[in-house]
PDB file of N, CA and C in Angstrom:
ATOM      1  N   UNK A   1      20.221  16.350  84.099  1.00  0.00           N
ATOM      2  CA  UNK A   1      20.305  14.917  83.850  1.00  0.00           C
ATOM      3  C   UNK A   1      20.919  14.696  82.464  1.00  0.00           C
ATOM      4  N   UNK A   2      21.979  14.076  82.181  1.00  0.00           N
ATOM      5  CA  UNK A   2      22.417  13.599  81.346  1.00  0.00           C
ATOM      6  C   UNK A   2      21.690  12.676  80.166  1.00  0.00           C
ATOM      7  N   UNK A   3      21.609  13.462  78.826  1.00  0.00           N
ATOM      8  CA  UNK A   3      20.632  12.644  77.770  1.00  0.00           C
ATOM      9  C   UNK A   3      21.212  11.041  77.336  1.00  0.00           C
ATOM     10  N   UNK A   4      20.708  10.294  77.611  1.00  0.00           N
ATOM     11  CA  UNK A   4      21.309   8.985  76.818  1.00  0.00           C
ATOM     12  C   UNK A   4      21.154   8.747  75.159  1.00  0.00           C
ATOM     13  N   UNK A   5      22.129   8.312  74.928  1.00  0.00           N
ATOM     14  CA  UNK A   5      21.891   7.937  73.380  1.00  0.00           C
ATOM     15  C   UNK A   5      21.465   6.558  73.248  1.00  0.00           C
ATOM     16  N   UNK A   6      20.454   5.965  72.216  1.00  0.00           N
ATOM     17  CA  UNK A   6      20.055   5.084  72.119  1.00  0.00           C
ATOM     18  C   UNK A   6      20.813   4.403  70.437  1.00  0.00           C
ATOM     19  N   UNK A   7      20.903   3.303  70.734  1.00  0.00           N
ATOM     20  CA  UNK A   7      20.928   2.488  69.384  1.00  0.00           C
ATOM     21  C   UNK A   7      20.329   1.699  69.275  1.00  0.00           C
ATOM     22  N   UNK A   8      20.114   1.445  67.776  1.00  0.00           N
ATOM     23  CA  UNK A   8      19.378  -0.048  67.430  1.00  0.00           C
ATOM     24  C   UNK A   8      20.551  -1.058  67.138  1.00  0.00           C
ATOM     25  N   UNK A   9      19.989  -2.438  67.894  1.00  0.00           N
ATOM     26  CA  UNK A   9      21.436  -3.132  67.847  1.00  0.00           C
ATOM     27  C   UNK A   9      20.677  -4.537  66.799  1.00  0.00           C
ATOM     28  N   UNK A  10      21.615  -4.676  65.961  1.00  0.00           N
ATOM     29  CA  UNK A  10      21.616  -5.393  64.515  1.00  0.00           C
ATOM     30  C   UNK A  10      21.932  -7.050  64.776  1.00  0.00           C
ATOM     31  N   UNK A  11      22.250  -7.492  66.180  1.00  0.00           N
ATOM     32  CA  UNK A  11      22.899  -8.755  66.310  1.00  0.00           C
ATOM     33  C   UNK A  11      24.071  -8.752  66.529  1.00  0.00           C
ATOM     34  N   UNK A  12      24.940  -9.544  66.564  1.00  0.00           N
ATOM     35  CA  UNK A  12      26.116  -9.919  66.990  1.00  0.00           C
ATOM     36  C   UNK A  12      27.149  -9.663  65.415  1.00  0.00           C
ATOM     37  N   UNK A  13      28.340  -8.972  65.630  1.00  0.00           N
ATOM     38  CA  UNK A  13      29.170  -8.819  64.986  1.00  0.00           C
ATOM     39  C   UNK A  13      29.518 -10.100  63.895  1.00  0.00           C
ATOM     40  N   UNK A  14      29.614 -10.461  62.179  1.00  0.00           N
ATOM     41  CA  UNK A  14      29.805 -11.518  61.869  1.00  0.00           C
ATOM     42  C   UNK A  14      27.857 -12.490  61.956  1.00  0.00           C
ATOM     43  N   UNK A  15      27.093 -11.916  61.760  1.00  0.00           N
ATOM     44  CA  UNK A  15      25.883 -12.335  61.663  1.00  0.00           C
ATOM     45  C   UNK A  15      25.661 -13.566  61.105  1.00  0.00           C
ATOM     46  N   UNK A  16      25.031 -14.662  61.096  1.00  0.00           N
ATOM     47  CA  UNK A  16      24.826 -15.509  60.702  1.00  0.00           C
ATOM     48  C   UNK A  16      24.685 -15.136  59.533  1.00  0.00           C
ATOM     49  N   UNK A  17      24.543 -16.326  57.998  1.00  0.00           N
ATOM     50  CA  UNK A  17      24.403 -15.599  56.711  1.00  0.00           C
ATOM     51  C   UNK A  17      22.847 -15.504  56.555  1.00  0.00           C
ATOM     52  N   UNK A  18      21.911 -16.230  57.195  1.00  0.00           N
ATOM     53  CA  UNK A  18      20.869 -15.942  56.834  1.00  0.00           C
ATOM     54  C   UNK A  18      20.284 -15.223  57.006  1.00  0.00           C
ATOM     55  N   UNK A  19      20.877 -14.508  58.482  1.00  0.00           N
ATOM     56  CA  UNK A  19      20.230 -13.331  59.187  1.00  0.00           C
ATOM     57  C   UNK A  19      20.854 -11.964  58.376  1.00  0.00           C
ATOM     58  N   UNK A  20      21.964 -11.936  57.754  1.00  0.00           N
ATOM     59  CA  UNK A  20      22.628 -11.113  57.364  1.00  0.00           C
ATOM     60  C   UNK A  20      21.555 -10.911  55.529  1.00  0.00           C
ATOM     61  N   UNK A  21      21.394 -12.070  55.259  1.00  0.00           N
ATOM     62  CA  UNK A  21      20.825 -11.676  53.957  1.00  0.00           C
ATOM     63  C   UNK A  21      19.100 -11.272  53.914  1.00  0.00           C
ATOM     64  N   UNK A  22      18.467 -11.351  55.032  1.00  0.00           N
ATOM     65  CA  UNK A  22      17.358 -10.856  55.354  1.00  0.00           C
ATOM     66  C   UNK A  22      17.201  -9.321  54.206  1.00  0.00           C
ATOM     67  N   UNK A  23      16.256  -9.638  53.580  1.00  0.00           N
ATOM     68  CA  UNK A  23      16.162  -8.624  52.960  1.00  0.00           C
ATOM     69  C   UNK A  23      14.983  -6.895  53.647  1.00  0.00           C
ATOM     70  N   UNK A  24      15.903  -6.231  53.661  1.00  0.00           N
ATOM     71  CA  UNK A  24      15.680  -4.941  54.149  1.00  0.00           C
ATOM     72  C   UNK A  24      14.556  -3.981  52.820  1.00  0.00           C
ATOM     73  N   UNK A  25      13.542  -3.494  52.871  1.00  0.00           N
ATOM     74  CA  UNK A  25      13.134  -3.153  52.116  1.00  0.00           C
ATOM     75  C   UNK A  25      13.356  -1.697  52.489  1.00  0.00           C
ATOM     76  N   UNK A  26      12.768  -0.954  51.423  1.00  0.00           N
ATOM     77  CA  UNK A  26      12.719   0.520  51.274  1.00  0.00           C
ATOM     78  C   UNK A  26      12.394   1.255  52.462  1.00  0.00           C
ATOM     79  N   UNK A  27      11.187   0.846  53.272  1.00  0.00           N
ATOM     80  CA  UNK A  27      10.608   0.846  54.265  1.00  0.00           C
ATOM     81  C   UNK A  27      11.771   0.519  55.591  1.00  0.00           C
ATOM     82  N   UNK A  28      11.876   1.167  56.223  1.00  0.00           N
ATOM     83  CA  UNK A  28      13.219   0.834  57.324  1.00  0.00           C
ATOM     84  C   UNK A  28      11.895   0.144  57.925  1.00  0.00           C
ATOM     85  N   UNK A  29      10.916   0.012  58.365  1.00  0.00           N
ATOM     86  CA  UNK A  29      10.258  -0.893  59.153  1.00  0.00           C
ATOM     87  C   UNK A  29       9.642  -1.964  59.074  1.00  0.00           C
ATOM     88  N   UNK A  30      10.343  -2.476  57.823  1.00  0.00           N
ATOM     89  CA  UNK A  30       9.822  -3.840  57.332  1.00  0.00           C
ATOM     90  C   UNK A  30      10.942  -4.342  56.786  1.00  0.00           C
ATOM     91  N   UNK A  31      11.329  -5.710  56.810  1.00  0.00           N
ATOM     92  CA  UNK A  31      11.987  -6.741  56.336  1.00  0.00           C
ATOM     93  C   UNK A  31      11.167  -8.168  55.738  1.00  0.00           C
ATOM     94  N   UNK A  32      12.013  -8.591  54.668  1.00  0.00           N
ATOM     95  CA  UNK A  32      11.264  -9.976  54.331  1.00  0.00           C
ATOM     96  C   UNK A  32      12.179 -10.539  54.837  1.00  0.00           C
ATOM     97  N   UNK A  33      11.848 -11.862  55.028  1.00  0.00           N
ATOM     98  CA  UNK A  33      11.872 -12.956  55.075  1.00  0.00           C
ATOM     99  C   UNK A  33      11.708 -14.183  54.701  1.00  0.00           C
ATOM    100  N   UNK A  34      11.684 -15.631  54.856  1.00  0.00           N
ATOM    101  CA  UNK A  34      11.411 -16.795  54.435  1.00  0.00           C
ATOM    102  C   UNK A  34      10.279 -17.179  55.652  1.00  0.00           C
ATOM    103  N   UNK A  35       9.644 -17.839  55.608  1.00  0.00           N
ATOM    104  CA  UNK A  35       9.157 -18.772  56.595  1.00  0.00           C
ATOM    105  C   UNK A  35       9.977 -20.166  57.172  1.00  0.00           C
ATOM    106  N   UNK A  36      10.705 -20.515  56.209  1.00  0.00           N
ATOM    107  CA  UNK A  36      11.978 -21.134  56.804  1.00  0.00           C
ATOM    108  C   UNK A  36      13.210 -20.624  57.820  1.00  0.00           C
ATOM    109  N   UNK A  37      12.911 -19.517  57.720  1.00  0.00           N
ATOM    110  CA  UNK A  37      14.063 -18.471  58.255  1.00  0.00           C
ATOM    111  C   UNK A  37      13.927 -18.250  59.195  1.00  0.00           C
ATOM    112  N   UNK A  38      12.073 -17.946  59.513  1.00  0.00           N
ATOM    113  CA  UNK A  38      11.639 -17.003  60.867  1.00  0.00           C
ATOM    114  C   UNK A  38      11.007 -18.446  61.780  1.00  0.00           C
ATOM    115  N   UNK A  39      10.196 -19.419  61.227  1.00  0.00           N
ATOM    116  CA  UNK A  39       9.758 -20.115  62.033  1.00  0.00           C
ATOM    117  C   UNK A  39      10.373 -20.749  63.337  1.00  0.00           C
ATOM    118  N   UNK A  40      11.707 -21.533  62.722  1.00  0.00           N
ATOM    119  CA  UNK A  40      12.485 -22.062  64.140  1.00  0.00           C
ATOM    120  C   UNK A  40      12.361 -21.184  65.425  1.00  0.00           C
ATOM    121  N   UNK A  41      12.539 -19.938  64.791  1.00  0.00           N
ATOM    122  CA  UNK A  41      12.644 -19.028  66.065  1.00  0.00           C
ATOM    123  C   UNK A  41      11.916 -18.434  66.815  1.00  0.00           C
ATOM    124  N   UNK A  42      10.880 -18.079  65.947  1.00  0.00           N
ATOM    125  CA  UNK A  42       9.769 -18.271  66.357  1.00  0.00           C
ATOM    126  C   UNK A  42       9.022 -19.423  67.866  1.00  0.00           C
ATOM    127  N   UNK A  43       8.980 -20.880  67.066  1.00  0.00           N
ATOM    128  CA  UNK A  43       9.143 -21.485  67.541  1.00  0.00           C
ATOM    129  C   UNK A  43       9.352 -22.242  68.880  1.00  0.00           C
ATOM    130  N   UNK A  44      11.020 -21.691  68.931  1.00  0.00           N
ATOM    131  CA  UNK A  44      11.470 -21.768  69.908  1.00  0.00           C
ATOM    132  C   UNK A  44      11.467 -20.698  71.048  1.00  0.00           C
ATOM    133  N   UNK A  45      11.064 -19.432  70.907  1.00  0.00           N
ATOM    134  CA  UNK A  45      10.664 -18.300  71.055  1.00  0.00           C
ATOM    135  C   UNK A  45       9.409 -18.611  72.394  1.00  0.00           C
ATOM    136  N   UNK A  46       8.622 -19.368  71.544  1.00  0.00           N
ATOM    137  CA  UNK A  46       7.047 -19.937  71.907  1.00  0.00           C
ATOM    138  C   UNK A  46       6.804 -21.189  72.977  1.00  0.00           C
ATOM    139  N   UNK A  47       7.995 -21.829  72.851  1.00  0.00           N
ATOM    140  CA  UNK A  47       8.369 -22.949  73.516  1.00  0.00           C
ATOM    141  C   UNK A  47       9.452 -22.756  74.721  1.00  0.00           C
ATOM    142  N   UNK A  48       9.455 -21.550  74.614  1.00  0.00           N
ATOM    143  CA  UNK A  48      10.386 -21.093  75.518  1.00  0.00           C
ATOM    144  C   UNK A  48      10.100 -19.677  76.720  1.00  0.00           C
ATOM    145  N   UNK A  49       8.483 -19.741  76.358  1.00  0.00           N
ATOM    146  CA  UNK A  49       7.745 -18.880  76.695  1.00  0.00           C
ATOM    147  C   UNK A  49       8.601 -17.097  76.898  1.00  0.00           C
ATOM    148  N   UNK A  50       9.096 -16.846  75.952  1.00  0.00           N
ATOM    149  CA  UNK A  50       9.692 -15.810  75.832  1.00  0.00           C
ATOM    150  C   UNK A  50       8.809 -14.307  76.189  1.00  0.00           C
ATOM    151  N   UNK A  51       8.794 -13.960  77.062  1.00  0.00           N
ATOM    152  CA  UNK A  51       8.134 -12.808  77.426  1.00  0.00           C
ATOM    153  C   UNK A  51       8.036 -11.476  76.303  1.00  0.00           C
ATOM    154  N   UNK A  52       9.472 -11.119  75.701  1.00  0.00           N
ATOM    155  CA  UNK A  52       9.586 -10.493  74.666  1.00  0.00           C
ATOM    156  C   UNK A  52       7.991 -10.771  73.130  1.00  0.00           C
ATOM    157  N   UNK A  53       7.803 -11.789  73.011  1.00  0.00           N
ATOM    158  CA  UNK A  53       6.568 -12.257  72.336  1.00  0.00           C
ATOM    159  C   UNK A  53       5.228 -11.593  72.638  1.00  0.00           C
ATOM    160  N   UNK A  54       5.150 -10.889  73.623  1.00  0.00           N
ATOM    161  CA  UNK A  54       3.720 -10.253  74.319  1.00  0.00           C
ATOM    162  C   UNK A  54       4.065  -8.665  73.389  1.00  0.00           C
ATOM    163  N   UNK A  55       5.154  -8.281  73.802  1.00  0.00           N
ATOM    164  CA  UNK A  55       5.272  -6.948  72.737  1.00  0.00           C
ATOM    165  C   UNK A  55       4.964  -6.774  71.321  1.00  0.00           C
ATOM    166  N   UNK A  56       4.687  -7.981  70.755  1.00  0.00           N
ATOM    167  CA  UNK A  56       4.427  -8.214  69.510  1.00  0.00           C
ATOM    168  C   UNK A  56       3.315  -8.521  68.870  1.00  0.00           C
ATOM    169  N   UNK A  57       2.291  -8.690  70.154  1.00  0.00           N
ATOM    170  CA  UNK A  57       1.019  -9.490  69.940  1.00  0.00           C
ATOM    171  C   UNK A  57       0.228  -9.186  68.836  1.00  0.00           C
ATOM    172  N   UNK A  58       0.154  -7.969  69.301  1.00  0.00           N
ATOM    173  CA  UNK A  58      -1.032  -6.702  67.727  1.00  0.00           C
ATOM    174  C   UNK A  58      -0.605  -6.247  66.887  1.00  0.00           C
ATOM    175  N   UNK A  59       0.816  -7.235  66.246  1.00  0.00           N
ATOM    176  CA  UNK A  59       1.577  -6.872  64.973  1.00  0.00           C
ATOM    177  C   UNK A  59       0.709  -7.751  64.216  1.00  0.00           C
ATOM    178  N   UNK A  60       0.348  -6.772  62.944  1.00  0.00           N
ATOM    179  CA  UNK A  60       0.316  -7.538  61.972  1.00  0.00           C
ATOM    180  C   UNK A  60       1.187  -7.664  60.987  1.00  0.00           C
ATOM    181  N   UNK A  61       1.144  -8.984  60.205  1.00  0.00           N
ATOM    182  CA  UNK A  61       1.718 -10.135  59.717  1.00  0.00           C
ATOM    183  C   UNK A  61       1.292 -10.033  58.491  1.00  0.00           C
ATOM    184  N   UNK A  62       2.001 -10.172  57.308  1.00  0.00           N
ATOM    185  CA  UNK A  62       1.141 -10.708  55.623  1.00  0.00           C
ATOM    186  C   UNK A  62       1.935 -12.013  55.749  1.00  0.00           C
ATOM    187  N   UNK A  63       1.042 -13.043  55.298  1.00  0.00           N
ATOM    188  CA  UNK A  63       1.452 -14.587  54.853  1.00  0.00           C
ATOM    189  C   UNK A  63       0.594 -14.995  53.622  1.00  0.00           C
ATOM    190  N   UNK A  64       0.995 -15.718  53.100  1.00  0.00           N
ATOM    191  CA  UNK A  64       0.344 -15.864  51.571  1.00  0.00           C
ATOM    192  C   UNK A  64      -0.795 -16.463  52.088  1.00  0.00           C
ATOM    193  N   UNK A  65      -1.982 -16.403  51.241  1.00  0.00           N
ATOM    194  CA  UNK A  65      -3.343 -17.289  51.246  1.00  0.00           C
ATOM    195  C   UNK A  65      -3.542 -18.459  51.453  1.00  0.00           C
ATOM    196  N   UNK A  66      -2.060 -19.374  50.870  1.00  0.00           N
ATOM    197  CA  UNK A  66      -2.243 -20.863  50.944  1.00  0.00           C
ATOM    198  C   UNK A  66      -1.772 -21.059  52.352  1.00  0.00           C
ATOM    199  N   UNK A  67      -0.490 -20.526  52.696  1.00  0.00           N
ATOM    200  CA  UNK A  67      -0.694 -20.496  53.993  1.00  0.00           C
ATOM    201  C   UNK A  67      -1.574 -20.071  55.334  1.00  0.00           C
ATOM    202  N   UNK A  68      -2.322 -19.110  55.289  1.00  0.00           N
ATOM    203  CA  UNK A  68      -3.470 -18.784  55.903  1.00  0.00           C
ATOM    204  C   UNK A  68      -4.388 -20.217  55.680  1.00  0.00           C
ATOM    205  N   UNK A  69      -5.004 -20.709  54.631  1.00  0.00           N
ATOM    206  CA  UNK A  69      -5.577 -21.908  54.218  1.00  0.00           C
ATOM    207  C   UNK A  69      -5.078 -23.121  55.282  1.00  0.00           C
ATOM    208  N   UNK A  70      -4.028 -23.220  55.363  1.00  0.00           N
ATOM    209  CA  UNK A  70      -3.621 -24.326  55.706  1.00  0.00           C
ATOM    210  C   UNK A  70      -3.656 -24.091  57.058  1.00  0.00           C
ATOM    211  N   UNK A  71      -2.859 -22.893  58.670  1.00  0.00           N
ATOM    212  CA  UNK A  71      -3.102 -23.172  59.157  1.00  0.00           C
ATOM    213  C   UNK A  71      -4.699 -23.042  59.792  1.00  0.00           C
ATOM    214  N   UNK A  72      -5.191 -22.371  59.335  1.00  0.00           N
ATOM    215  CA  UNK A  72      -6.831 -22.956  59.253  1.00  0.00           C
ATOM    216  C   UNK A  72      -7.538 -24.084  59.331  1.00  0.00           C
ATOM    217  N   UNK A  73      -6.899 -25.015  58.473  1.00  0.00           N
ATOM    218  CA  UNK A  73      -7.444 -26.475  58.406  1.00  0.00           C
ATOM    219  C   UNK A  73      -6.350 -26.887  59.673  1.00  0.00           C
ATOM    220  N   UNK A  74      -5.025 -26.680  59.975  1.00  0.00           N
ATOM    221  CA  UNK A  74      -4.504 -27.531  61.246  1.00  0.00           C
ATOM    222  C   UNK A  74      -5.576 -26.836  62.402  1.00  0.00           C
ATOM    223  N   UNK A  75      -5.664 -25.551  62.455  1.00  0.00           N
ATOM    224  CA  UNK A  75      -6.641 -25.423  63.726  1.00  0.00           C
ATOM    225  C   UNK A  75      -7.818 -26.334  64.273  1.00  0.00           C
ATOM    226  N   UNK A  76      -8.399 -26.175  62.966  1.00  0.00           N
ATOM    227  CA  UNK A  76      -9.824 -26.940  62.754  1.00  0.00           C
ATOM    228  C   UNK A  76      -9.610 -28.698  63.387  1.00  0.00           C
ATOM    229  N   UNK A  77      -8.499 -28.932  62.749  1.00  0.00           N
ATOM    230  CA  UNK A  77      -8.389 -30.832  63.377  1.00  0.00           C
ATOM    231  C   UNK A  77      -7.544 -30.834  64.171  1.00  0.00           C
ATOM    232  N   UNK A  78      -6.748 -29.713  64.602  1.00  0.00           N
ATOM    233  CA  UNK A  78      -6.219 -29.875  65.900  1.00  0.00           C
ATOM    234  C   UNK A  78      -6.899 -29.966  67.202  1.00  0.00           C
ATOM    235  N   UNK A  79      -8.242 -29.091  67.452  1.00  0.00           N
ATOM    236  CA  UNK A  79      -9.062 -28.794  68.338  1.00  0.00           C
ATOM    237  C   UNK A  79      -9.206 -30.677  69.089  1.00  0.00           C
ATOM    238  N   UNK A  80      -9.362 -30.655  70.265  1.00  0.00           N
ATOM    239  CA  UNK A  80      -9.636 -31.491  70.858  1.00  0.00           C
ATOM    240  C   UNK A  80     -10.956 -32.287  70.625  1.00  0.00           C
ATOM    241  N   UNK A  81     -11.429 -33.203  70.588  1.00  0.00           N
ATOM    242  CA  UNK A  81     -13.153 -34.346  70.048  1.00  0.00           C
ATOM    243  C   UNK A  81     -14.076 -34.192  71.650  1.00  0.00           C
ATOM    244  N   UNK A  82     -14.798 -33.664  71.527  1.00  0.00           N
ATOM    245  CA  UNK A  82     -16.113 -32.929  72.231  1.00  0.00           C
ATOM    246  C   UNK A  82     -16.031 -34.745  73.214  1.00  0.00           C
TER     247      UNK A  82
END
């Protein structure tokens, strides 16, 4: 049987600039980001019930404290009135 070669594919040739300036850290398995950057897509990702999203479930995430804080309090008054 013939071995296949695999690649990792980076996006589309000519990358958007924001996607292109994503900063790559030392770590090949981590990138930063903005929260401006990732949310839309996120987002739309979520709203678009993207199946790809289930592979990701038991990733963890660092987000700053104030953000943790906050969506905390939207959970809390989002919940539906008993």
């Amino acid at each position: 049987m013939a071995q296949s070669h695999l690649r990792v594919y980076y996006g589309p040739e000519g990358a958007p600039a924001e996607v292109a300036d994503w900063d790559a850290s030392a770590d090949s398995e981590t990138v930063k980001v903005t929260a401006g950057e990732i949310f839309p897509m996120l987002a739309d990702a979520v709203r678009s019930e993207r199946t790809w999203l289930k592979d990701f479930e038991d990733e963890e995430i660092s987000i700053s404290s104030d953000l943790y804080d906050v969506i905390l309090a939207y959970q809390h008054y989002r919940r539906p009135s008993a």
